[in-house]
N, C-alpha and C. Protein backbone atom coordinates (compact mmCIF):
# COMPACT_ATOMS: atom_id res chain seq x y z
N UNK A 1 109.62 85.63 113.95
CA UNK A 1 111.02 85.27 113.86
C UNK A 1 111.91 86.44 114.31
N UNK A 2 111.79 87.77 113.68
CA UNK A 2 112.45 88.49 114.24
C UNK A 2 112.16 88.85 115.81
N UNK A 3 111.10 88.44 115.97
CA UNK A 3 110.50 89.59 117.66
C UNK A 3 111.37 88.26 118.73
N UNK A 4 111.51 87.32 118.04
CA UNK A 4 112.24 86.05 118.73
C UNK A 4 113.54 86.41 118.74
N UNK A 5 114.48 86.68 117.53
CA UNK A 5 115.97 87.00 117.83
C UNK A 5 115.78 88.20 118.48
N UNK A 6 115.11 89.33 118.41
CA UNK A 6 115.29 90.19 118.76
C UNK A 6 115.55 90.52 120.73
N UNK A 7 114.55 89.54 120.95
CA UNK A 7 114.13 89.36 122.80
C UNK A 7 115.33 88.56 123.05
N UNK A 8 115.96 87.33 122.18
CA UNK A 8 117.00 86.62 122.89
C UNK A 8 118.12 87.60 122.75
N UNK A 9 118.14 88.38 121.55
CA UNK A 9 119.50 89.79 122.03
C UNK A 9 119.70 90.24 123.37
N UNK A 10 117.60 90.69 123.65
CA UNK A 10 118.16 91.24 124.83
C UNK A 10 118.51 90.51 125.90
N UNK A 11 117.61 89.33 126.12
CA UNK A 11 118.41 88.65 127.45
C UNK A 11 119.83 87.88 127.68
N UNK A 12 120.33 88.10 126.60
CA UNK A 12 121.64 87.60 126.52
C UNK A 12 122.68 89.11 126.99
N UNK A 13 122.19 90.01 126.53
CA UNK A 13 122.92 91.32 126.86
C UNK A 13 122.41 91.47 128.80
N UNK A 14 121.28 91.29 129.25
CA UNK A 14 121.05 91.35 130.06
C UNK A 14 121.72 90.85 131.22
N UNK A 15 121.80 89.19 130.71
CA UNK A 15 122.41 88.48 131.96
C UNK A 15 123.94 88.55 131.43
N UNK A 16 124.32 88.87 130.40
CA UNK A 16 125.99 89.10 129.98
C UNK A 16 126.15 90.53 131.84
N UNK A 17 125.22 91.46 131.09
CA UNK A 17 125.29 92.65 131.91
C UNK A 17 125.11 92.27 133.43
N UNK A 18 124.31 91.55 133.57
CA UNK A 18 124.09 91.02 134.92
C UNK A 18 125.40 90.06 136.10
N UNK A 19 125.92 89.28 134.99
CA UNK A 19 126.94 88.72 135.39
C UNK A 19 128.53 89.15 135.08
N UNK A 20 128.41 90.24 133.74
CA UNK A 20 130.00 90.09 133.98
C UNK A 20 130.64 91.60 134.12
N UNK A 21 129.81 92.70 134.35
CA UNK A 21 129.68 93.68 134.47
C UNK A 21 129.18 94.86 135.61
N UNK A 22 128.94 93.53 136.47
CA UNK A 22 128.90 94.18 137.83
C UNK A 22 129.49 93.33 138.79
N UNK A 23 130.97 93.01 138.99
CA UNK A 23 131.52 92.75 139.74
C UNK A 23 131.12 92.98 140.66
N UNK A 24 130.83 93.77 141.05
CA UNK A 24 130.90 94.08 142.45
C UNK A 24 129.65 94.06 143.58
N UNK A 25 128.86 93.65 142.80
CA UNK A 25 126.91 93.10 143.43
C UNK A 25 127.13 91.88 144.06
N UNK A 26 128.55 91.16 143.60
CA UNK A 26 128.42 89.67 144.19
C UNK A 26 128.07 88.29 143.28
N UNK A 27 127.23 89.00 141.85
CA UNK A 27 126.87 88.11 141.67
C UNK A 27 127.46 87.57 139.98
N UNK A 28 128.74 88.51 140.03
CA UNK A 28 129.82 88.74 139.12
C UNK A 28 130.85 87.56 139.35
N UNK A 29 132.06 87.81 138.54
CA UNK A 29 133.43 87.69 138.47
C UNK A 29 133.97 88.98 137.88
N UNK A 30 134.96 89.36 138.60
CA UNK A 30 136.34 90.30 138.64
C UNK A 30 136.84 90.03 137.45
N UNK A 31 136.38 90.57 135.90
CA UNK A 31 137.09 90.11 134.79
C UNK A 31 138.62 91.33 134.66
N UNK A 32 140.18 91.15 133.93
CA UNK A 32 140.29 91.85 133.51
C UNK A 32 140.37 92.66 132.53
N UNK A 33 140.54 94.02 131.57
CA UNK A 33 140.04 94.34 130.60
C UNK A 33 140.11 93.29 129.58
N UNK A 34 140.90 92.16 130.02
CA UNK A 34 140.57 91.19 128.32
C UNK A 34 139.84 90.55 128.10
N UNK A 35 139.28 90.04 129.67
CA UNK A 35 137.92 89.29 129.81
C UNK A 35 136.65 90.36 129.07
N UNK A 36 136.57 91.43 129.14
CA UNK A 36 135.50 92.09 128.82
C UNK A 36 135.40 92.10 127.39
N UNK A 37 136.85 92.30 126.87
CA UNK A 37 137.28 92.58 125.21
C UNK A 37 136.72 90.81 124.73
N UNK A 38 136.90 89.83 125.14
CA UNK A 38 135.67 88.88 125.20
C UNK A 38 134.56 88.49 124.98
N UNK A 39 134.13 88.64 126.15
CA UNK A 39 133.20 88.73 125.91
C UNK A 39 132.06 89.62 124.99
N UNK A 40 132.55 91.03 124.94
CA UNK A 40 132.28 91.88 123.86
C UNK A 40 131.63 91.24 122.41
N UNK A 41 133.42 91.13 122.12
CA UNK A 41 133.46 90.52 120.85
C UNK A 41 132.46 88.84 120.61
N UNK A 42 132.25 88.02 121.76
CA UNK A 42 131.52 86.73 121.06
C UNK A 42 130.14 87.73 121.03
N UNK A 43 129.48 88.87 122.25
CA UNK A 43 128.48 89.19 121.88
C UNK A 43 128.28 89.94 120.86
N UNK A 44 128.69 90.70 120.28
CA UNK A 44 129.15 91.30 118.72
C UNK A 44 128.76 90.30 117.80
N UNK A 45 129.19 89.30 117.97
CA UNK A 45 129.38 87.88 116.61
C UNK A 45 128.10 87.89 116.85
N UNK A 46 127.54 87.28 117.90
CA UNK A 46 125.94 86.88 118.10
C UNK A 46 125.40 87.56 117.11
N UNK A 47 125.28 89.16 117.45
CA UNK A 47 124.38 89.71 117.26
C UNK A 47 124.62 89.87 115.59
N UNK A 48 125.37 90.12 115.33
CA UNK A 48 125.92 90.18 113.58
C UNK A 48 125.36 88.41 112.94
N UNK A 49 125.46 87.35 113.62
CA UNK A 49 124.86 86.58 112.93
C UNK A 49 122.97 86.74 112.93
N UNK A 50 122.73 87.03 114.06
CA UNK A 50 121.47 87.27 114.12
C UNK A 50 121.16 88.29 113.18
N UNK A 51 121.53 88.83 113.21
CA UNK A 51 121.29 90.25 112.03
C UNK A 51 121.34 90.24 110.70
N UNK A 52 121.94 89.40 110.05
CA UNK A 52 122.57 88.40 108.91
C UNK A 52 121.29 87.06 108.29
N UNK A 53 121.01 86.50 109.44
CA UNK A 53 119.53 85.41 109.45
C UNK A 53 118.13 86.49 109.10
N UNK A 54 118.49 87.17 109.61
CA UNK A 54 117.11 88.13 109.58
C UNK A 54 116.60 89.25 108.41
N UNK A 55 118.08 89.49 107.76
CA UNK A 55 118.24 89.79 106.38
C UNK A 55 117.92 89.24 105.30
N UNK A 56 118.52 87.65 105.56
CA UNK A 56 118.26 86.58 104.57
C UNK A 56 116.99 86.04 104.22
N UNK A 57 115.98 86.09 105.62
CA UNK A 57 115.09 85.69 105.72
C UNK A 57 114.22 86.74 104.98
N UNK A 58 114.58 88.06 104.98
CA UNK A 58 113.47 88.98 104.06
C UNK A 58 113.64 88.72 102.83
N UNK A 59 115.10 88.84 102.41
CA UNK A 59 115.26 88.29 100.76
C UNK A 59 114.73 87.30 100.38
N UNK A 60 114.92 86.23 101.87
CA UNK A 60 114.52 85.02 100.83
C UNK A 60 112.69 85.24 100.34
N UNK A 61 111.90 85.98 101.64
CA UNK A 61 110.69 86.32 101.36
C UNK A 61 110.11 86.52 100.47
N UNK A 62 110.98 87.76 100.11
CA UNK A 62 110.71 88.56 99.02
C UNK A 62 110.33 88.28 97.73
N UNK A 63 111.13 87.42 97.35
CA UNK A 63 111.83 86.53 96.25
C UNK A 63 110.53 85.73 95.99
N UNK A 64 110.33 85.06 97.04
CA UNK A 64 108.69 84.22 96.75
C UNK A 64 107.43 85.06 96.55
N UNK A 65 107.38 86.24 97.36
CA UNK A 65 106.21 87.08 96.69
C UNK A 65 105.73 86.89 95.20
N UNK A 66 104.37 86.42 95.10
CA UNK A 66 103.81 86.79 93.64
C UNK A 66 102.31 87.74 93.57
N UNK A 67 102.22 88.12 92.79
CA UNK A 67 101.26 89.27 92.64
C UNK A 67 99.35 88.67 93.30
N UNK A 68 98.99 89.56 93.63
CA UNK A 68 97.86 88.64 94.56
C UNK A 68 96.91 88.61 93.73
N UNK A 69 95.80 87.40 94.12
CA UNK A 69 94.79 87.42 93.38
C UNK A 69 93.34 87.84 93.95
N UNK A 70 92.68 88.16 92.75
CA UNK A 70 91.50 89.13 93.49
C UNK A 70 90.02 88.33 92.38
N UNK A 71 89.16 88.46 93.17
CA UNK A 71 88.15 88.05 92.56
C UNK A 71 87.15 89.26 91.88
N UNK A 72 86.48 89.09 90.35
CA UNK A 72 85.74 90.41 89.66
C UNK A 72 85.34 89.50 88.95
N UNK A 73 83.33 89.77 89.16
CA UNK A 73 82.39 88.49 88.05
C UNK A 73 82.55 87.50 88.44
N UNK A 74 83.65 86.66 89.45
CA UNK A 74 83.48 85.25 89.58
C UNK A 74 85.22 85.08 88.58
N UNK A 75 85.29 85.77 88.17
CA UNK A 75 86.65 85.25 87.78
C UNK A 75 88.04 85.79 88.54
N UNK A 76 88.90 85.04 88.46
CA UNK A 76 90.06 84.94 89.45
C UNK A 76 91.28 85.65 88.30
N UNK A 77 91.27 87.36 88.98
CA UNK A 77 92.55 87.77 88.33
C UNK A 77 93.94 87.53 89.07
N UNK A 78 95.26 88.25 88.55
CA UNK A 78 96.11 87.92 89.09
C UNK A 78 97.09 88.87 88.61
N UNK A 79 97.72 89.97 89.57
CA UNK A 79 98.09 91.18 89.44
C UNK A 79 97.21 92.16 90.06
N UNK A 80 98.18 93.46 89.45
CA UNK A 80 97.34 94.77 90.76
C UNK A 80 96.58 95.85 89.71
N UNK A 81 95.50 96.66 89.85
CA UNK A 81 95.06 97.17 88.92
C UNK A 81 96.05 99.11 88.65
N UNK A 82 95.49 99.10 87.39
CA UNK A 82 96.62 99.92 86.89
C UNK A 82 98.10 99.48 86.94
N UNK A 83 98.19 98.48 86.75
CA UNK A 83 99.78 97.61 86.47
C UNK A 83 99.36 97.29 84.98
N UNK A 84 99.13 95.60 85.76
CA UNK A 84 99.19 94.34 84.62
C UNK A 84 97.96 93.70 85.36
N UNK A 85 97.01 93.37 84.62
CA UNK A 85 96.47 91.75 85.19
C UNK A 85 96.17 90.92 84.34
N UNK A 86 95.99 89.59 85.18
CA UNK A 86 95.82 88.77 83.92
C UNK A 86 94.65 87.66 84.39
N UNK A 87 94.18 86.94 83.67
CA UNK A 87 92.60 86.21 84.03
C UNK A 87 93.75 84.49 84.73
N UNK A 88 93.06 84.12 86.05
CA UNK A 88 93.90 83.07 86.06
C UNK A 88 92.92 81.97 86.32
N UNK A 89 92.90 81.20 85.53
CA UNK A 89 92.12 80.21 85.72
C UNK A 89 92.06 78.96 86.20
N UNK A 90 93.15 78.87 86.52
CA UNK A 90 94.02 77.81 86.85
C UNK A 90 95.48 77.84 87.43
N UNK A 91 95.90 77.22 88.21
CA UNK A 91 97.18 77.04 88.62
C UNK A 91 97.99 77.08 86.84
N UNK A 92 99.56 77.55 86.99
CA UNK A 92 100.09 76.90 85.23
C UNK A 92 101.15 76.20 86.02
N UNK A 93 101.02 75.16 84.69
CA UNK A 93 102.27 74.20 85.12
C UNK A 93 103.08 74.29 83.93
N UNK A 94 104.43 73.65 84.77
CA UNK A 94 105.51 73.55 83.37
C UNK A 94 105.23 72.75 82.09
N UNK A 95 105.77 73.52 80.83
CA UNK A 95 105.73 72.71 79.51
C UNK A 95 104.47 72.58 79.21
N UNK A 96 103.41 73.48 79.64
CA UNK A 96 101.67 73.53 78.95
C UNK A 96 101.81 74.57 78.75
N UNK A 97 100.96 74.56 77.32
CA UNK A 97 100.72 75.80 77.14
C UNK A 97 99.10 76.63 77.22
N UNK A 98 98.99 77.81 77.86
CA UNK A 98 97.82 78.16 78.33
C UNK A 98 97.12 80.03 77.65
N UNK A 99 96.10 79.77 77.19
CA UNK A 99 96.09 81.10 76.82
C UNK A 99 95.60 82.11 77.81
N UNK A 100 96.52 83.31 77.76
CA UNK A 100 96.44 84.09 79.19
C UNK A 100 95.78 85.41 78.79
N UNK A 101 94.78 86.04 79.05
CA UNK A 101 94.19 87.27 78.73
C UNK A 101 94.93 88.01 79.57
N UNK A 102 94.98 89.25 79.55
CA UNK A 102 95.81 90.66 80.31
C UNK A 102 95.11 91.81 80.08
N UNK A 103 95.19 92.89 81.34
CA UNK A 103 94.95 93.54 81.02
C UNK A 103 95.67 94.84 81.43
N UNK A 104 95.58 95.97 80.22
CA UNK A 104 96.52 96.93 80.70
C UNK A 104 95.68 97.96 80.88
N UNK A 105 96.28 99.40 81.29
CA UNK A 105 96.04 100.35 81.68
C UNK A 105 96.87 101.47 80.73
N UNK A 106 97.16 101.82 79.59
CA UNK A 106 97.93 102.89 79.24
C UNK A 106 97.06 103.16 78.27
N UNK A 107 97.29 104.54 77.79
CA UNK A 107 96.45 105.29 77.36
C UNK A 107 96.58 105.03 75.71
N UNK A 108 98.22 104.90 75.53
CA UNK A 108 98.57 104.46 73.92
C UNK A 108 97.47 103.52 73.06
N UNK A 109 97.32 103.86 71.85
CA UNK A 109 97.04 102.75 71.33
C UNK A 109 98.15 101.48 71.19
N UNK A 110 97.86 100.59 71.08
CA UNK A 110 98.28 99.15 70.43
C UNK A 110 98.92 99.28 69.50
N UNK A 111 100.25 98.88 69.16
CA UNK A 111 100.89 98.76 67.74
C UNK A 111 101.21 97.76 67.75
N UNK A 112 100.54 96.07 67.52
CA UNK A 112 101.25 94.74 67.70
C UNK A 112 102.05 94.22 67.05
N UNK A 113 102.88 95.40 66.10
CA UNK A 113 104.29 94.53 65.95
C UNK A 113 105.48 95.04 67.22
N UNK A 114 105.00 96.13 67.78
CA UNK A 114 106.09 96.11 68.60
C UNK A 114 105.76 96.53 70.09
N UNK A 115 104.66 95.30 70.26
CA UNK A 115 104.45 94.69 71.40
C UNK A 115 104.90 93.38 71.91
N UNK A 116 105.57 93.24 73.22
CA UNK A 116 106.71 92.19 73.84
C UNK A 116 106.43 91.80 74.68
N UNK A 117 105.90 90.36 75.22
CA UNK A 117 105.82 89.91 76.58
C UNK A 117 107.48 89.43 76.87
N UNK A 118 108.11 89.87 78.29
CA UNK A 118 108.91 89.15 78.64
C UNK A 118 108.81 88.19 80.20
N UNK A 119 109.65 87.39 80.28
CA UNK A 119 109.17 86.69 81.52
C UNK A 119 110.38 86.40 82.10
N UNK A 120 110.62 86.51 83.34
CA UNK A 120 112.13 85.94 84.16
C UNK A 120 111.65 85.27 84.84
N UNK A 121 112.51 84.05 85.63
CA UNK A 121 112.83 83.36 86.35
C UNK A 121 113.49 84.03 87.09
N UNK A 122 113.11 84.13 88.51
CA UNK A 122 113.64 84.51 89.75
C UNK A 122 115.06 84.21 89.94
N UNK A 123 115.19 83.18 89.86
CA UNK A 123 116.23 82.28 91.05
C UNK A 123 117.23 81.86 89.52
N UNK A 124 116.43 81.71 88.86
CA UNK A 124 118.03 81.21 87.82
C UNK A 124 118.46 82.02 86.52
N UNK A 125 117.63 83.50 86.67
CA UNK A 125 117.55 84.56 85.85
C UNK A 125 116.94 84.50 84.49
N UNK A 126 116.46 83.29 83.80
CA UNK A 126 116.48 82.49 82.38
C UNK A 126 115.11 83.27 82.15
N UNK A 127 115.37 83.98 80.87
CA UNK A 127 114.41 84.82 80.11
C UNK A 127 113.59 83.71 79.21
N UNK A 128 112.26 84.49 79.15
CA UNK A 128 111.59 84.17 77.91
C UNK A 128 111.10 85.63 76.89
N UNK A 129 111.21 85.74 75.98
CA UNK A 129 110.74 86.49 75.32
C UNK A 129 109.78 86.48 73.80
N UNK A 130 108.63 86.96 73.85
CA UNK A 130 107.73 86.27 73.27
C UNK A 130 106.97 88.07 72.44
N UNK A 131 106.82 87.94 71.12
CA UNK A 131 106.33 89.02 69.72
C UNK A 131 105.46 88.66 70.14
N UNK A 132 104.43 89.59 70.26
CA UNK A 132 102.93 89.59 70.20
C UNK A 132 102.64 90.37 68.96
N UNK A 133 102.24 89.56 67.63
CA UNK A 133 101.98 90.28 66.34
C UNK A 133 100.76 90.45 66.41
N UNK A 134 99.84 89.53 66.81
CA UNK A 134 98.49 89.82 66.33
C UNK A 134 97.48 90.07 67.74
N UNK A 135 98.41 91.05 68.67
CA UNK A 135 97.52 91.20 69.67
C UNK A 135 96.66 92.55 69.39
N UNK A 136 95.58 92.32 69.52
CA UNK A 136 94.36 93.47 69.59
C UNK A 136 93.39 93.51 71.21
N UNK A 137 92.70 94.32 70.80
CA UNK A 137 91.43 94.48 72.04
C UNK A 137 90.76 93.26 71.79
N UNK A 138 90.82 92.45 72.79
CA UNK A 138 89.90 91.48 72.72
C UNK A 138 88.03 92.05 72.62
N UNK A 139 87.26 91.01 71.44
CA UNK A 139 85.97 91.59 71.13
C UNK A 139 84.94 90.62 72.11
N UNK A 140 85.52 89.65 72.61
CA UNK A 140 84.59 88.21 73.01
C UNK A 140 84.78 88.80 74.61
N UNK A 141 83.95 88.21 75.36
CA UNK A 141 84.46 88.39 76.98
C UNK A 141 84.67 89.23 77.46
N UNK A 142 85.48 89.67 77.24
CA UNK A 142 86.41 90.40 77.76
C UNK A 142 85.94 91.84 77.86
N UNK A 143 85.48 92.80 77.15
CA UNK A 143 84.69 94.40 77.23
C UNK A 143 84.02 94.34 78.77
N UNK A 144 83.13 93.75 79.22
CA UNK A 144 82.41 93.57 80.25
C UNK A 144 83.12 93.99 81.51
N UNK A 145 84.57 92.59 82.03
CA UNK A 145 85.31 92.57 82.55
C UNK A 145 85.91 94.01 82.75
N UNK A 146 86.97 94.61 81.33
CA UNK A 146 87.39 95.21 81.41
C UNK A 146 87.04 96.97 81.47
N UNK A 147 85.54 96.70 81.55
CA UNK A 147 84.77 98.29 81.53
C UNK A 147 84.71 98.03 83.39
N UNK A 148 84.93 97.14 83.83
CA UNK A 148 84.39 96.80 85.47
C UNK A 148 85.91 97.26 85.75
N UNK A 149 86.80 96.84 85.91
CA UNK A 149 88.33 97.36 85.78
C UNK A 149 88.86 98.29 85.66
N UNK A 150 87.96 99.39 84.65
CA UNK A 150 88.65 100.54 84.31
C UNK A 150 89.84 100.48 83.06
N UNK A 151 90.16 99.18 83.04
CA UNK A 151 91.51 98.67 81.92
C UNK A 151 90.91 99.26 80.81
N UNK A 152 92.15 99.99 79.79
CA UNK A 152 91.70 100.13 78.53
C UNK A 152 92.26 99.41 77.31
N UNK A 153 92.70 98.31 78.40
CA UNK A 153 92.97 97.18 76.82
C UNK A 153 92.96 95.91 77.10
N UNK A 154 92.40 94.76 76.67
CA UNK A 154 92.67 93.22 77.31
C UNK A 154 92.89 92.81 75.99
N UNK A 155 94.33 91.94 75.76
CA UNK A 155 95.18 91.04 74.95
C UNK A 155 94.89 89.64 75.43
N UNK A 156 95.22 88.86 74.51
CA UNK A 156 95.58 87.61 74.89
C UNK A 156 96.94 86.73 74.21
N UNK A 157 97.61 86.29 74.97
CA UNK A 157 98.76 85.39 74.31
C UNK A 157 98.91 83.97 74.64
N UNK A 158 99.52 83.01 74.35
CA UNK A 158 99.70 82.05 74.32
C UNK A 158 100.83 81.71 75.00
N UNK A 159 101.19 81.64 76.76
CA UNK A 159 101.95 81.29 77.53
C UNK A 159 102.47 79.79 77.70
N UNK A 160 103.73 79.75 77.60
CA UNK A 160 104.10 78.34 78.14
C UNK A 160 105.67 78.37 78.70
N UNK A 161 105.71 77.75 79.93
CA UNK A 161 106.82 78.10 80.82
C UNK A 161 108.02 76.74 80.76
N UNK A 162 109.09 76.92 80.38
CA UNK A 162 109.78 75.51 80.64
C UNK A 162 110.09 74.73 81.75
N UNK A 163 109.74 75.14 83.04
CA UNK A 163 110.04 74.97 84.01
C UNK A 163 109.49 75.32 85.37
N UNK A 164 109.00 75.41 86.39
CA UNK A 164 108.32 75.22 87.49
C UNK A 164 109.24 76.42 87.85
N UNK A 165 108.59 77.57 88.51
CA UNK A 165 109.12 78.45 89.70
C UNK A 165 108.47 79.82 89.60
N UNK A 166 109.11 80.78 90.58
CA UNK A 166 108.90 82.29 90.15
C UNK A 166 108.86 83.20 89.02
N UNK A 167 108.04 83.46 88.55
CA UNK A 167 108.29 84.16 86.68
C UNK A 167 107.69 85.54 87.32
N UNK A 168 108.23 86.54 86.46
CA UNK A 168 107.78 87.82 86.62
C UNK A 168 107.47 87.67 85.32
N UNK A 169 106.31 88.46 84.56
CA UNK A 169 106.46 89.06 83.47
C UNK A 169 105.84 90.30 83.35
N UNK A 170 106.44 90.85 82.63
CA UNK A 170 106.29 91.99 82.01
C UNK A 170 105.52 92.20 80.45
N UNK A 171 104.84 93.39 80.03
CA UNK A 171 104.92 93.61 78.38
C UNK A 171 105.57 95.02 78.49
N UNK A 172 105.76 95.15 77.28
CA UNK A 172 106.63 96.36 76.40
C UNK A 172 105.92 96.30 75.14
N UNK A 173 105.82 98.05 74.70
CA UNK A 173 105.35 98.44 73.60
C UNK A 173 106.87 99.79 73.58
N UNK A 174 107.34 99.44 72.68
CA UNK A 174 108.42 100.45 71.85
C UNK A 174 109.57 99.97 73.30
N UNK A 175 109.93 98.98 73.60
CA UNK A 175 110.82 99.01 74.54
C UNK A 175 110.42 99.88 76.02
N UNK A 176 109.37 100.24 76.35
CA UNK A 176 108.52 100.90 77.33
C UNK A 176 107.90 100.14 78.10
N UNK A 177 107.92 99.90 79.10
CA UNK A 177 107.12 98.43 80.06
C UNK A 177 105.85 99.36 80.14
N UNK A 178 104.58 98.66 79.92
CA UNK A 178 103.27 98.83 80.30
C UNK A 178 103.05 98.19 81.45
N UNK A 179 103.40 97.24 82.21
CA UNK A 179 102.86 96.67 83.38
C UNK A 179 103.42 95.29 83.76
N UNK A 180 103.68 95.36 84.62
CA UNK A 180 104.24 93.47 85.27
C UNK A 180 103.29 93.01 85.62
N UNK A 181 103.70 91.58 86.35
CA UNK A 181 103.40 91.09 87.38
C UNK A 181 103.93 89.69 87.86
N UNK A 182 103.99 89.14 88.74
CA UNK A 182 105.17 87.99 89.48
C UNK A 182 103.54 86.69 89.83
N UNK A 183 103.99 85.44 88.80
CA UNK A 183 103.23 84.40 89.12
C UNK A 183 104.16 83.27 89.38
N UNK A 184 103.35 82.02 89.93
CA UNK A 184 104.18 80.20 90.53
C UNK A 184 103.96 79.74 89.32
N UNK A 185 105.10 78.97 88.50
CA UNK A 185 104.59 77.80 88.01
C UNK A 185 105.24 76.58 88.33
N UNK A 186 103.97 75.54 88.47
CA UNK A 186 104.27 74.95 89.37
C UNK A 186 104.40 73.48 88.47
N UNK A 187 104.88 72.39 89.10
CA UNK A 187 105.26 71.03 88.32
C UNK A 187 104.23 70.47 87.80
């Protein structure tokens, strides 16, 4: 997309240059300075809208990015290591609720009263915020996984999204983010 606006910039500057800027090759018109102040300016606009589309188009990109998934044992994580990850087993959809293992990387111990998952919505900003009281080191599963990982802690909570879209979430221990990561939920 861009290597496309970018090439029609130039041949539009080209044959602008070709035709209205060399009078005198023949293969011009004799503009005077207002014709040029003109043409200038619509090529100016061009290029400022083009420049404008091509901006939008990264934001809008951006915005859809979610954290990638990687395969370890046959199971499908989701996040980057030394962040956040989390076990995904499934697509999540809105209004189910799903239990999500995680895993972190910080050196702290665990204090689960004042441990915090939070979660945003991209596009319409709408928080969730969710106490994790009784999160510990998971004893089942999970050691195996997380000695393969390097993680020195895997939690589990009980996720459920009201609505279909981009969620980031995050946890916090003492108001301190331990790790994100950006998932779809989808309808």
């Amino acid at each position: 997309m861009i290597i496309f606006l970018i090439s029609i910039l130039i041949l539009i500057a080209l044959i602008s240059y070709i035709y209205w800027f060399k009078p005198n090759s023949g293969t011009g018109v004799d503009l005077q300075p207002k014709g040029y102040a003109i043409i200038t300016t619509v090529l100016v606009i061009i290029a400022a809208y083009a420049g404008y589309q091509v901006y939008n188009n990264l934001q809008h990109e951006q915005r859809f990015q979610v954290s990638p998934v990687t395969n370890e044992q046959s199971v499908k994580l989701q996040g980057e290591k030394n962040d956040l990850m989390m076990v995904k087993e499934q697509p999540f959809k809105q209004n189910k609720a799903y239990e999500a293992t995680f895993f972190l990387w910080n050196e702290e111990p665990l204090t689960p009263k004042k441990l915090t998952l939070k979660a945003e919505e991209r596009f319409s900003g709408d928080k969730i915020q969710l106490q994790l009281p009784n999160a510990q080191d998971l004893p089942n599963g999970a050691p195996k996984l997380k000695q393969e990982l390097g993680a020195t802690k895997a939690i589990q909570a009980q996720l459920a999204f009201p609505y279909w879209g981009i969620w980031e979430i995050a946890i916090y221990q003492n108001g301190e983010k331990l790790g994100d990561l950006v998932i779809e939920v989808i309808r």
